[in-house]
C-alpha atoms as a PDB file:
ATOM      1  CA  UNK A   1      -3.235 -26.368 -21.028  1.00  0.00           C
ATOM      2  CA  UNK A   2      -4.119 -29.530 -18.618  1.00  0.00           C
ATOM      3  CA  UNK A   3      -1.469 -31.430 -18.201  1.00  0.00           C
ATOM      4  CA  UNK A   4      -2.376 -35.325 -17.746  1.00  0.00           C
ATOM      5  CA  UNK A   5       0.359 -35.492 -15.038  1.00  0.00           C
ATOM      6  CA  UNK A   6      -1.530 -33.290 -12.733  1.00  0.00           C
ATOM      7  CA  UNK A   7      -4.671 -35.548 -13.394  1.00  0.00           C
ATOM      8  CA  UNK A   8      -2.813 -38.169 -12.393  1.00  0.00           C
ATOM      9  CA  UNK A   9      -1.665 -36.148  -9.293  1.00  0.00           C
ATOM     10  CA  UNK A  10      -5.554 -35.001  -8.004  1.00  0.00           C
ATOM     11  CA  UNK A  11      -6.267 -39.154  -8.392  1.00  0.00           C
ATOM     12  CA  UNK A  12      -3.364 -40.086  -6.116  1.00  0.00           C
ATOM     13  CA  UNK A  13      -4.411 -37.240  -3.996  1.00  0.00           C
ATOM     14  CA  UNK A  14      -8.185 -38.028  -3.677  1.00  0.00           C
ATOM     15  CA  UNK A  15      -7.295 -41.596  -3.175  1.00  0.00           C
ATOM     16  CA  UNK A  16      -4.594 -41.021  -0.237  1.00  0.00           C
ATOM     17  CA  UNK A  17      -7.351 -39.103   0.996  1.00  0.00           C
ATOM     18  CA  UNK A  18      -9.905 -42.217   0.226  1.00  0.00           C
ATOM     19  CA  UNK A  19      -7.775 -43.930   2.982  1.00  0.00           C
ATOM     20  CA  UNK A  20      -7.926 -41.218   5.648  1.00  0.00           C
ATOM     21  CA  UNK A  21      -4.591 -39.949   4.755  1.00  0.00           C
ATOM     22  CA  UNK A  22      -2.261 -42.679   4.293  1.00  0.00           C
ATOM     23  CA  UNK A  23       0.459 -42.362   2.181  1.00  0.00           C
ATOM     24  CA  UNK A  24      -0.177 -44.894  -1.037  1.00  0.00           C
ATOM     25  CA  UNK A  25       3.590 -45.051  -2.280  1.00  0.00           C
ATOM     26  CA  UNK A  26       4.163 -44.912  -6.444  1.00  0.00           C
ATOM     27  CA  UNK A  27       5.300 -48.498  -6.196  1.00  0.00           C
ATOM     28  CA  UNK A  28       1.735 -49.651  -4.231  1.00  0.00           C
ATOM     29  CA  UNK A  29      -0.269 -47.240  -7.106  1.00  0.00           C
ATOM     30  CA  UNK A  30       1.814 -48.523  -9.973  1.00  0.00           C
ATOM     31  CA  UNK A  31       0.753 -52.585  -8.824  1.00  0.00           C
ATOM     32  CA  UNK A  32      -2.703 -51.686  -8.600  1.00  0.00           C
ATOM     33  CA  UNK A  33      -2.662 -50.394 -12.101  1.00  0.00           C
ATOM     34  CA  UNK A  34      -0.381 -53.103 -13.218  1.00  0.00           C
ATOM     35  CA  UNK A  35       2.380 -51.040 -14.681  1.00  0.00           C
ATOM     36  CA  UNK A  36       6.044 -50.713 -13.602  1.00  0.00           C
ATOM     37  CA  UNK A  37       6.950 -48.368 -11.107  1.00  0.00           C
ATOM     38  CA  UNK A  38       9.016 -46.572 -13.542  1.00  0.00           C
ATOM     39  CA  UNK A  39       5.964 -45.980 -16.100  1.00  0.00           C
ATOM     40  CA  UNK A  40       3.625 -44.408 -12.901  1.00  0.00           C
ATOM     41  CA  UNK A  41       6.413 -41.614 -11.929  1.00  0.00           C
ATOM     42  CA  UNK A  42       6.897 -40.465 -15.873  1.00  0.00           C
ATOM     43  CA  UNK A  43       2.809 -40.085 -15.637  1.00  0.00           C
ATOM     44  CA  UNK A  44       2.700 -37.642 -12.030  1.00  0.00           C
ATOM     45  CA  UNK A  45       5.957 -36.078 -13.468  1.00  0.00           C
ATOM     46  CA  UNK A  46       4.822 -35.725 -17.003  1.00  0.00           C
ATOM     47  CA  UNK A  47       7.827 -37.456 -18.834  1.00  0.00           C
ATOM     48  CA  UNK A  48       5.191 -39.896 -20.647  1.00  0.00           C
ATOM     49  CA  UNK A  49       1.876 -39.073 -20.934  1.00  0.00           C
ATOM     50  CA  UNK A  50      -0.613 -41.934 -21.565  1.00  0.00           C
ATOM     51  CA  UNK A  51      -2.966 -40.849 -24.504  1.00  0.00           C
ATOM     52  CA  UNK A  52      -6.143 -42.924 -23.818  1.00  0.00           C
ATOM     53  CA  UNK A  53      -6.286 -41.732 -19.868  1.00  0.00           C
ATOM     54  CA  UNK A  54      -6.763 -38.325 -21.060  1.00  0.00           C
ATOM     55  CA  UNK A  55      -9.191 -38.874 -23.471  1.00  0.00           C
ATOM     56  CA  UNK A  56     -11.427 -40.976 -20.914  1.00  0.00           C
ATOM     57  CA  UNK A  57     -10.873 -38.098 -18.661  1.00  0.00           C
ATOM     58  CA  UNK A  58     -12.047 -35.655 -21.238  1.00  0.00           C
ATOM     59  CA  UNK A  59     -15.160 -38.396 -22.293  1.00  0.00           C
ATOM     60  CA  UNK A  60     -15.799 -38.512 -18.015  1.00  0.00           C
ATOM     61  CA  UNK A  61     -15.575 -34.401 -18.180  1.00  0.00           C
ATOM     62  CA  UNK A  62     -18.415 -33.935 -20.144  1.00  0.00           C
ATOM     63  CA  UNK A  63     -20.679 -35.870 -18.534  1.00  0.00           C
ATOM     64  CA  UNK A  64     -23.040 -34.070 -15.601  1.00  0.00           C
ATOM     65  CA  UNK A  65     -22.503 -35.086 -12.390  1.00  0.00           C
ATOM     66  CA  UNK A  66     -25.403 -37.831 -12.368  1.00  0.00           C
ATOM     67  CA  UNK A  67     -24.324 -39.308 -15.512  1.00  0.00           C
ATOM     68  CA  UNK A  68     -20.668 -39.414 -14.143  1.00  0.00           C
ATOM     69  CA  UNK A  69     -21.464 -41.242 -10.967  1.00  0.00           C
ATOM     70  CA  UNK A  70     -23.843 -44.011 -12.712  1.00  0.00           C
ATOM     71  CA  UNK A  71     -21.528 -44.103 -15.329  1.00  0.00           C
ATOM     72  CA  UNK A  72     -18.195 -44.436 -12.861  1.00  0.00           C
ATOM     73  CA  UNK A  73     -20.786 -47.332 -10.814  1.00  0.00           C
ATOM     74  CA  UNK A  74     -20.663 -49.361 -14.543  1.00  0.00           C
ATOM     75  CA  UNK A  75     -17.164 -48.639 -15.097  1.00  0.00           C
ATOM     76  CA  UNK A  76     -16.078 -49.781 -11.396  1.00  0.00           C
ATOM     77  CA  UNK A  77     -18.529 -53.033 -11.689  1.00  0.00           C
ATOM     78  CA  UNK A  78     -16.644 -53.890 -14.856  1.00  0.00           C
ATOM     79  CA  UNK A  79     -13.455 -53.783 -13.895  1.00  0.00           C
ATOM     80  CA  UNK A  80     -13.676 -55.893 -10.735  1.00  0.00           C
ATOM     81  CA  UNK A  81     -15.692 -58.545 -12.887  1.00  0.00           C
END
């Protein structure tokens, strides 16, 4: 069974590794989401698991990889709009 926090766990991973290795602490991660510090570590340690970011990673998971990029391109636009 997937568990969401390791989802969240391969993100904060990829994106530590986004920034040629630099540590991104919970507290940085959890501002750039805009949730309390608190609510980020019950995500990577699985003590609350946030409903909707699993189901967009399931809706992301069955797209092929073209569709996922162009689709991640709109998503990314959006959101710094």
């Amino acid at each position: 069974m997937t568990k969401i926090s390791d989802i969240f766990n391969i993100l904060h991973n990829a994106l530590e590794s986004k920034n040629l290795g630099k540590k991104i602490s919970q507290s940085q991660m959890a501002d750039d989401l805009g949730v309390s510090m608190r609510t980020y570590q019950d995500w990577r340690l699985g003590i609350s698991k946030p409903q909707a970011a699993f189901a967009v990673c399931k809706m992301l998971c069955e797209l092929d990889d073209d569709e996922l990029i162009f689709t991640l391109k709109k998503i990314k636009k959006i959101i710094k709009e």
